[in-house]
Protein backbone atom coordinates (compact mmCIF):
# COMPACT_ATOMS: atom_id res chain seq x y z
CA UNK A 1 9.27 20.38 29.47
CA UNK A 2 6.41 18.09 29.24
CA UNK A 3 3.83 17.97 26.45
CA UNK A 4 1.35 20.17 25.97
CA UNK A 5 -1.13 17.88 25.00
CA UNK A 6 -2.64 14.79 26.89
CA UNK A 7 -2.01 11.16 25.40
CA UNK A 8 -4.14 10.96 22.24
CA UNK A 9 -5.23 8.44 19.91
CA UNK A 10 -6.62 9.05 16.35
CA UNK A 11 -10.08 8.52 15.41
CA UNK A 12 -11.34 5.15 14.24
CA UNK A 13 -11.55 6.38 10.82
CA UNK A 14 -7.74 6.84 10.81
CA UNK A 15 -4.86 5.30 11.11
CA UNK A 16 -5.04 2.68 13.68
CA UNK A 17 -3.27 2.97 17.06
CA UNK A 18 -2.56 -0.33 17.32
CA UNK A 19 -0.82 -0.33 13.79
CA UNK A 20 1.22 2.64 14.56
CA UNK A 21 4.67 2.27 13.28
CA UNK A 22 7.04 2.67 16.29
CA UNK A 23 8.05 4.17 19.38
CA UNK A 24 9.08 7.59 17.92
CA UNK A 25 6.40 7.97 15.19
CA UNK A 26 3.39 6.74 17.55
CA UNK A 27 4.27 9.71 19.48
CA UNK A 28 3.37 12.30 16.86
CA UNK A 29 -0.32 11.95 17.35
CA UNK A 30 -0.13 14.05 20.62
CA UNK A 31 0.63 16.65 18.24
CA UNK A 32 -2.56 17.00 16.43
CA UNK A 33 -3.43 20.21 15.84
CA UNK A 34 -0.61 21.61 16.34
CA UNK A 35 0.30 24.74 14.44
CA UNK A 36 2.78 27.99 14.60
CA UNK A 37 4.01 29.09 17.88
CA UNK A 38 3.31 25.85 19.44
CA UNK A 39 6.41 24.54 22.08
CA UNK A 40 6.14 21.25 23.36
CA UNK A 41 8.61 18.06 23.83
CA UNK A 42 9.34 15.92 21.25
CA UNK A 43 8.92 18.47 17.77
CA UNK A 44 12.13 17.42 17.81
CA UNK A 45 11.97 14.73 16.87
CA UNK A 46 9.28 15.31 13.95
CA UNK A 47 11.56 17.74 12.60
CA UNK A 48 13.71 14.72 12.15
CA UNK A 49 11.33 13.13 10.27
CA UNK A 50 11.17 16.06 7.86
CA UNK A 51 14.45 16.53 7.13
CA UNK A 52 14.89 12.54 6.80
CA UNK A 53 12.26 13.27 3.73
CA UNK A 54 13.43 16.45 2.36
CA UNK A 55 11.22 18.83 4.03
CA UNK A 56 13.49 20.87 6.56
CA UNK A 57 16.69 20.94 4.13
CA UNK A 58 19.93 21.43 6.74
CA UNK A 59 23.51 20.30 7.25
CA UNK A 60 23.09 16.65 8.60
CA UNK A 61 25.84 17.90 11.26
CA UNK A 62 22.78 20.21 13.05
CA UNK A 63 20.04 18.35 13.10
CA UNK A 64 20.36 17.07 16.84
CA UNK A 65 20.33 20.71 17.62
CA UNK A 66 16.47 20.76 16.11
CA UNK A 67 14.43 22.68 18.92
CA UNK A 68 11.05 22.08 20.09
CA UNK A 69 9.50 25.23 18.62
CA UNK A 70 6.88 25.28 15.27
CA UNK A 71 8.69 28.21 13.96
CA UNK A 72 8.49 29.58 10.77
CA UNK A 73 10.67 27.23 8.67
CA UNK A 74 8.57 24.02 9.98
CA UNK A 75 5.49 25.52 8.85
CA UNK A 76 6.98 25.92 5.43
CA UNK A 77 7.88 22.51 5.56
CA UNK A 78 4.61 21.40 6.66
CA UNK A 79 3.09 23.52 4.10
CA UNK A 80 5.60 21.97 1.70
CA UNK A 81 4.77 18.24 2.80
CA UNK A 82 0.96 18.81 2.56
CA UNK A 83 1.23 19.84 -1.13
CA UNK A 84 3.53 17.34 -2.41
CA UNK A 85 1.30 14.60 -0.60
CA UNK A 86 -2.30 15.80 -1.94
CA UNK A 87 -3.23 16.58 1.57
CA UNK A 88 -5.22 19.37 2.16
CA UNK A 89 -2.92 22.54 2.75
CA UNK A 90 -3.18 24.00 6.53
CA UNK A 91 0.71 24.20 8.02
CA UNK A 92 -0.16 23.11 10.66
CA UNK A 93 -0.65 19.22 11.82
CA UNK A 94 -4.12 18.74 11.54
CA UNK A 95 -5.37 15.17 12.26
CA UNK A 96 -4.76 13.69 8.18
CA UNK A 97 -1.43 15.15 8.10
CA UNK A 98 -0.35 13.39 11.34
CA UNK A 99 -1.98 10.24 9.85
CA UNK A 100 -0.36 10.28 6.74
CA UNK A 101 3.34 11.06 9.04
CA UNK A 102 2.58 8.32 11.20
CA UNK A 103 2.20 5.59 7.78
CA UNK A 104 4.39 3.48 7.18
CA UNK A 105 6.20 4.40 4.03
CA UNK A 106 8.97 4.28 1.36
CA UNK A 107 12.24 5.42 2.94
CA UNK A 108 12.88 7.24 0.05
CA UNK A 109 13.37 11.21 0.40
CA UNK A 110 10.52 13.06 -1.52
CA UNK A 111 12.42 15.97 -2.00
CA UNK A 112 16.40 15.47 -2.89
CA UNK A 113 18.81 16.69 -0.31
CA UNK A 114 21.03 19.09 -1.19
CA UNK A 115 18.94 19.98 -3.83
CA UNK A 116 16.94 23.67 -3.84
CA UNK A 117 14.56 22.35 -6.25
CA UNK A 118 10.98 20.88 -5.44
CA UNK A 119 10.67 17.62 -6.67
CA UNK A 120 6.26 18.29 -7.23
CA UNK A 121 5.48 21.09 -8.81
CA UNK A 122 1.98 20.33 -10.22
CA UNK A 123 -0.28 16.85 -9.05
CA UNK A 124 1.50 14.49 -11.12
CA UNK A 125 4.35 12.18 -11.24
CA UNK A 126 8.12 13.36 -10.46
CA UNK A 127 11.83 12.58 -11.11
CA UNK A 128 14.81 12.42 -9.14
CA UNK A 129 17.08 15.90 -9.67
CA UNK A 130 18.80 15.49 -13.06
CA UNK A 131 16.32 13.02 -14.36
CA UNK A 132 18.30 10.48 -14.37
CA UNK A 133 17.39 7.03 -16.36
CA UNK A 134 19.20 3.46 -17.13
CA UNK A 135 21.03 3.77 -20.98
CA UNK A 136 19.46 5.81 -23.91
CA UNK A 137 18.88 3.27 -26.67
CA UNK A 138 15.34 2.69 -27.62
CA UNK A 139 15.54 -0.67 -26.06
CA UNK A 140 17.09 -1.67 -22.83
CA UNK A 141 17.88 -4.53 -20.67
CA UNK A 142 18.79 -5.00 -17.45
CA UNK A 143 19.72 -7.19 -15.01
CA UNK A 144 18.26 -8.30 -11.48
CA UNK A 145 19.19 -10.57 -8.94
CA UNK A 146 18.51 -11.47 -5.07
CA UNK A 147 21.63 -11.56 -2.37
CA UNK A 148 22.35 -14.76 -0.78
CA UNK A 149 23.03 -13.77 2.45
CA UNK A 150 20.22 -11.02 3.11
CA UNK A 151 17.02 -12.75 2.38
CA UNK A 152 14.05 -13.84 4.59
CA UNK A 153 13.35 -17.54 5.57
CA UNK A 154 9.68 -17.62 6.35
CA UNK A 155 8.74 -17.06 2.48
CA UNK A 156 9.96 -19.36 -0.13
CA UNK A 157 12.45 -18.41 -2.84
CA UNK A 158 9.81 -19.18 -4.99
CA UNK A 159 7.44 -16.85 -3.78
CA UNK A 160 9.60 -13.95 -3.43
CA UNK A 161 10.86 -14.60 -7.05
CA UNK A 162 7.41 -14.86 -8.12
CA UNK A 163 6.53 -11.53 -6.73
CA UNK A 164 9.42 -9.69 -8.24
CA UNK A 165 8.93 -11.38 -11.54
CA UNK A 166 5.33 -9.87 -11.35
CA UNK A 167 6.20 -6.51 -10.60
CA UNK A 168 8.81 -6.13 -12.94
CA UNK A 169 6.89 -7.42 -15.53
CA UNK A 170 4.45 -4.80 -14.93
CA UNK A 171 6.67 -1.68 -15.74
CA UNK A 172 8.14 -3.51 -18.76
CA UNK A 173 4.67 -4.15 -20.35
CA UNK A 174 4.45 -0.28 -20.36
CA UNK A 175 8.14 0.71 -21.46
CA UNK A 176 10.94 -0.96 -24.01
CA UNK A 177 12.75 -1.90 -21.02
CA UNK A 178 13.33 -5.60 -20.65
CA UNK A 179 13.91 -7.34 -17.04
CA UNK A 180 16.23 -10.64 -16.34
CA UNK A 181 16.64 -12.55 -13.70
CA UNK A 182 20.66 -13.75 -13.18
CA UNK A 183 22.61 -15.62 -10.79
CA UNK A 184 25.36 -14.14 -10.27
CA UNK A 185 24.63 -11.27 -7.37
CA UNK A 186 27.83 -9.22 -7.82
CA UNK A 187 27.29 -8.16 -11.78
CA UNK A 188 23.51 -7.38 -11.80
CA UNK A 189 22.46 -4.46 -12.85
CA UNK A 190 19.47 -4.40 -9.96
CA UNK A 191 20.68 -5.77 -6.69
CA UNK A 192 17.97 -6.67 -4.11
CA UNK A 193 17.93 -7.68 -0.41
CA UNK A 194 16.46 -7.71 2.81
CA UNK A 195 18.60 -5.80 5.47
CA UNK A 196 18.12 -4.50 9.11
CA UNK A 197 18.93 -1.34 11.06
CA UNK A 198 21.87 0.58 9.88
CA UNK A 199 23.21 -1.65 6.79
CA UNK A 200 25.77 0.67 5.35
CA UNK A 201 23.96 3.04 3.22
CA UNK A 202 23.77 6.29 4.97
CA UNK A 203 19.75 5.38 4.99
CA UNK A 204 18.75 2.88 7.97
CA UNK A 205 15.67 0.77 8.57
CA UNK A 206 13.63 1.29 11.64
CA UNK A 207 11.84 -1.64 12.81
CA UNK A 208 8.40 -2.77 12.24
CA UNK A 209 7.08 -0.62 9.93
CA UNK A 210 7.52 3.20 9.73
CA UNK A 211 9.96 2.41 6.52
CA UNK A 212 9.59 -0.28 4.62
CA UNK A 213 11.91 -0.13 2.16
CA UNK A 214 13.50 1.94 -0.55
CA UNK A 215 15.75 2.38 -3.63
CA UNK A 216 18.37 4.33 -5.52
CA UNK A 217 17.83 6.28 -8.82
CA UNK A 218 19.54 5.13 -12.10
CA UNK A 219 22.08 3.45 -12.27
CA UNK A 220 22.85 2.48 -9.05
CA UNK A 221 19.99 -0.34 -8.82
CA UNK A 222 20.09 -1.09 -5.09
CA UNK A 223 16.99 -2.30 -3.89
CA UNK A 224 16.53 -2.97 -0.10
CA UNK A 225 13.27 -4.02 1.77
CA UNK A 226 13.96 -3.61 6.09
CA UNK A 227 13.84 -7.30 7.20
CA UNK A 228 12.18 -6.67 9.89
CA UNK A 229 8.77 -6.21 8.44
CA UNK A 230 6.81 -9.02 8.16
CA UNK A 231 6.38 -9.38 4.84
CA UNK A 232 3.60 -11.67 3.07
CA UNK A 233 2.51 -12.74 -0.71
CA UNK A 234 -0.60 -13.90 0.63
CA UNK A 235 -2.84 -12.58 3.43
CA UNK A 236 -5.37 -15.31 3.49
CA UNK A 237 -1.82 -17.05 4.87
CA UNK A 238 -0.14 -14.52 6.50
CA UNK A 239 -2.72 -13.33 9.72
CA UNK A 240 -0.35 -10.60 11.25
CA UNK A 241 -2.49 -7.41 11.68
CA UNK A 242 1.06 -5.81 10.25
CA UNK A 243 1.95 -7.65 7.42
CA UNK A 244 3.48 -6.15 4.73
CA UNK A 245 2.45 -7.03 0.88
CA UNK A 246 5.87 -7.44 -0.97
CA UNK A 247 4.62 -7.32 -4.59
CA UNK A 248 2.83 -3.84 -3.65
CA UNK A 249 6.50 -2.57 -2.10
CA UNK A 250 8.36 -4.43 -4.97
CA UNK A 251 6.38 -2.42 -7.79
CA UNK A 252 6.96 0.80 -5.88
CA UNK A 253 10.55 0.45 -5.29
CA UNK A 254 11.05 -0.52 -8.86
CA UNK A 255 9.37 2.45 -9.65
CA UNK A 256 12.72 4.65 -8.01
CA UNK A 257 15.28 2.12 -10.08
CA UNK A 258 13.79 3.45 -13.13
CA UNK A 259 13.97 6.91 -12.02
CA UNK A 260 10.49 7.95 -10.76
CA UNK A 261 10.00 10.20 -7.85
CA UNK A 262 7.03 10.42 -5.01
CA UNK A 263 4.11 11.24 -6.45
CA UNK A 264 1.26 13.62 -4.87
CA UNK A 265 -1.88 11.17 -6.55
CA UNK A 266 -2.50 8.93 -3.75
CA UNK A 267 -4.06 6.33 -5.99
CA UNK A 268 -0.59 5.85 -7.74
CA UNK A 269 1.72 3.22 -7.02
CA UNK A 270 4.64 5.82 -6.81
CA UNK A 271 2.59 7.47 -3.46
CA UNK A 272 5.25 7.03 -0.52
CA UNK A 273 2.87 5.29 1.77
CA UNK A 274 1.06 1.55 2.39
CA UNK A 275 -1.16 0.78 4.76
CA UNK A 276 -0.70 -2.89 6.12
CA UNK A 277 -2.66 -5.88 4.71
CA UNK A 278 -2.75 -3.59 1.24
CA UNK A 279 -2.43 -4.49 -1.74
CA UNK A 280 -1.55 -2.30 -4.23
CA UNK A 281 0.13 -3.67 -7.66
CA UNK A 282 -1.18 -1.87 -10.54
CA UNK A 283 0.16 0.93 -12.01
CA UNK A 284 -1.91 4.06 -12.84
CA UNK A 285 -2.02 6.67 -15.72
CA UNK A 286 -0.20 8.85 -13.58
CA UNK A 287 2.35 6.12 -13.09
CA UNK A 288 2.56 4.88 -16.70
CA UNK A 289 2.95 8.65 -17.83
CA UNK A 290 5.71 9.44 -15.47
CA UNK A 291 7.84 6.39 -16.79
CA UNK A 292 7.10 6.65 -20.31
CA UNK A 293 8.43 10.23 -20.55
CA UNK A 294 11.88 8.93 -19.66
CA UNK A 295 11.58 5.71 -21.69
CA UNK A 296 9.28 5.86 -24.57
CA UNK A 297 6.38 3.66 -24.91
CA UNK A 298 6.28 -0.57 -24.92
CA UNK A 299 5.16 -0.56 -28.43
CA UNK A 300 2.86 -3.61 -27.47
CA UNK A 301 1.11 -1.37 -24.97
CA UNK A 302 -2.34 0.10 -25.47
CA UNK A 303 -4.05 2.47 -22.81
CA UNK A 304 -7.50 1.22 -22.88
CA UNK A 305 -7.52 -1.51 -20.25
CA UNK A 306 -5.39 1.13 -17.64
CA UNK A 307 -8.52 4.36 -18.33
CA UNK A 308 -10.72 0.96 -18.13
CA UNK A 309 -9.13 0.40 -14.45
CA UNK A 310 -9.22 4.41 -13.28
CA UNK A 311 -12.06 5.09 -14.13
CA UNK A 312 -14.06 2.27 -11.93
CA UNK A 313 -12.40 3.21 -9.44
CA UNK A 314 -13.13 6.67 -9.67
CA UNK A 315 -9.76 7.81 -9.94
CA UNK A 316 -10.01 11.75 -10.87
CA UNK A 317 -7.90 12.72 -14.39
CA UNK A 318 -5.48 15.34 -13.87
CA UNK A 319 -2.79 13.92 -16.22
CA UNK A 320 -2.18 15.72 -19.95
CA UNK A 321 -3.84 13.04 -22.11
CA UNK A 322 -6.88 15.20 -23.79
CA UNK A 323 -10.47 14.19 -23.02
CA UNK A 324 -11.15 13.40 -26.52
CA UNK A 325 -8.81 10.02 -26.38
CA UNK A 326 -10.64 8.93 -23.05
CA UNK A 327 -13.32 9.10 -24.84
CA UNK A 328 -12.16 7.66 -27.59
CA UNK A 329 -11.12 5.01 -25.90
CA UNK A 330 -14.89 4.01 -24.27
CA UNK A 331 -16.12 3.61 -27.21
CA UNK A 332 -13.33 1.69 -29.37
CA UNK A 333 -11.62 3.79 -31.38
CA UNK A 334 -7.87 3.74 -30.00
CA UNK A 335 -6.18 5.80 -31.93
C-alpha cells in the first residue's frame, strides 16, 4: 500500500538530507512520528534495521516475513533502542530517534543476538555477553597488522599506519595492554582491512555510509572498515561532504577488540554513531572506566588531564568515581 506520509525531510537542525546514508535508510524519515498502530510501506524494512542491531531478537530465517505494522513488539524495541542510546524515551519514532537511525554507525549489534540479556542496564559503558577479554595476566601484548590485499589506495600506508598507531596508543596509555605492529598478516593477533559488500562474515557493508565499520569481541581480533566509505586523516585535504575520519572509527572499533560494548553516553567514543567530517579520538571517563574494569589500570596513567577534558566540555558525570576525587583532582591533590 503506499505510505502514509508525504516525502519528508528533517529539519536543518538534524541530520542532513543530503548526508543521508543510503537508499533504504533515507527512507525512514517519512516515518517521523510514527508510533503504535501505525501501517504503512516500508516498516519493513526498519524492522530490519532493528533486528540487524539487536532490537527485534528473531530467527534470522523470518525476518523477510517482517510486516508493515508498529505492533507491540516494535514499540518495545523502540522503547528498548531509545534507552540504550540516551535518547529521550517515547516508542514511537519521533524526529531524534529517526535521526539517530538514519546515522551512520558502527555495524556492530548493541544488543547480542541470541542473547536474552540487555547489554545497558544503567547510562554507562557495556560488555559483550560473557565479558569476554584478551589473556588474564596483569600485562598483555598483542599483535596487529593490516591485509595486503584489502586496503585503500587513495591514503598512504603511512597515514593509515599512523592513524592506527594513534588510536591504539590511546587505549594502551589507559590499560597494561601493550600494542605491536607485525608483518606477517596471517599470525596477528588483530587483523585489519578494508572490505566491501558481503565479505564473508555473516555481517555485510552497505555502501556509503549507513555502516562504517565494525569488530569482533576477544579473541577473535577482526577488524574491518567498509571500503566504500571515503575515508580521510585530514579534512582540510579531504573536501567530500561524506568523508569519514578513520582515527575516530579506528579508536571505536578498537574499543570492541578489547571487549567494550555500545555505550548510551553520546559523548563517549564507544557511542555507535559518527557524523561525517567528525572527529572524535579521545576517550572519555566513561570509556576509560569501561576498559579498565576488564584490564586493570596503565600504572603510568593518572585521571586528571581526562576530568580536565570532560569537564570543558561540559560532559555530565554519571560514572561511580565519588565527587570528592573530582574535586580532588581541581585542585592538585591526586590521590
Amino acid at each position: 500500500m503506499p505510505s502514509l506520509f508525504p516525502a519528508r525531510t528533517l529539519p536543518g537542525t538534524l541530520f542532513p538530507a543530503d548526508l543521508s546514508p543510503n537508499a533504504t535508510w533515507n527512507n525512514f524519515v517519512n516515518f517521523i512520528d510514527a508510533g503504535k498502530g501505525a501501517n504503512f510501506s516500508g516498516m519493513s524494512e526498519l524492522k530490519k534495521y532493528f533486528h540487524r542491531f539487536g532490537y527485534l531478537q528473531i530467527p534470522d530465517n523470518v525476518v523477510d516475513n517482517f510486516t508493515d505494522i508498529f505492533d507491540d513488539s516494535f514499540e518495545s524495541a523502540v522503547v528498548n533502542y531509545q534507552r540504550n542510546l540516551g535518547l529521550m524515551v517515547t516508542g514511537k519514532l519521533d524526529a531524534g530517534t529517526v535521526t539517530q537511525i538514519m546515522s551512520p554507525r558502527c555495524g556492530v549489534s548493541d544488543v547480542r543476538k541470541g542473547s536474552t540479556d540487555k547489554i545497558h542496564v544503567t547510562k554507562h559503558y557495556a560488555y559483550f555477553y560473557g565479558e569476554p577479554r584478551w589473556g588474564r595476566s596483569a600485562q598483555v601484548s598483542l599483535t596487529y597488522a593490516f591485509s595486503r590485499n584489502h586496503m585503500i589506495d587513495y591514503l598512504s600506508s603511512s597515514d593509515v599506519q599512523d592513524a592506527f598507531r594513534r588510536s591504539f596508543s590511546r587505549w594502551s596509555s589507559v590499560i597494561p595492554v601493550n600494542f605491536t605492529e607485525a608483518d606477517d598478516y596471517s599470525s596477528a593477533d588483530i587483523k585489519i582491512g578494508f572490505y566491501k559488500g558481503d565479505h564473508g562474515d555473516g555481517e555485510p557493508f552497505d555502501g556509503v555510509l549507513g555502516v562504517l565499520a565494525h569488530a569482533f569481541s576477544p579473541e577473535n581480533g577482526r577488524l574491518h572498515l567498509d571500503e566504500a566509505e571515503t575515508w580521510a586523516v585530514d579534512f582540510k585535504s579531504t573536501k567530500s561532504k561524506v568523508a569519514v575520519d578513520l582515527e575516530s572509527v579506528a579508536t571505536h572499533e578498537i574499543g570492541h577488540i578489547l571487549g567494550l560494548a555500545h555505550t548510551s553516553v553520546k559523548d563517549a567514543i564507544m557511542y555507535p554513531s559518527l557524523s561525517p567530517r567528525t572527529k572524535k579520538v579521545d576517550l572519555k571517563i566513561d570509556d576509560v572506566e569501561g576498559v579498565q574494569a576488564l584490564y586493570g589500570s596503565n600504572p603510568n596513567f593518572r585521571y586528571s588531564s581526562l576530568m580536565e577534558s570532560d569537564l570543558s566540555s561540559g560532559w555530565v558525570i554519571t560514572s561511580s568515581i565519588k565527587w570528592s576525587t573530582y574535586l580532588m583532582v581541581l585542585v592538585g591533590c591526586l590521590w
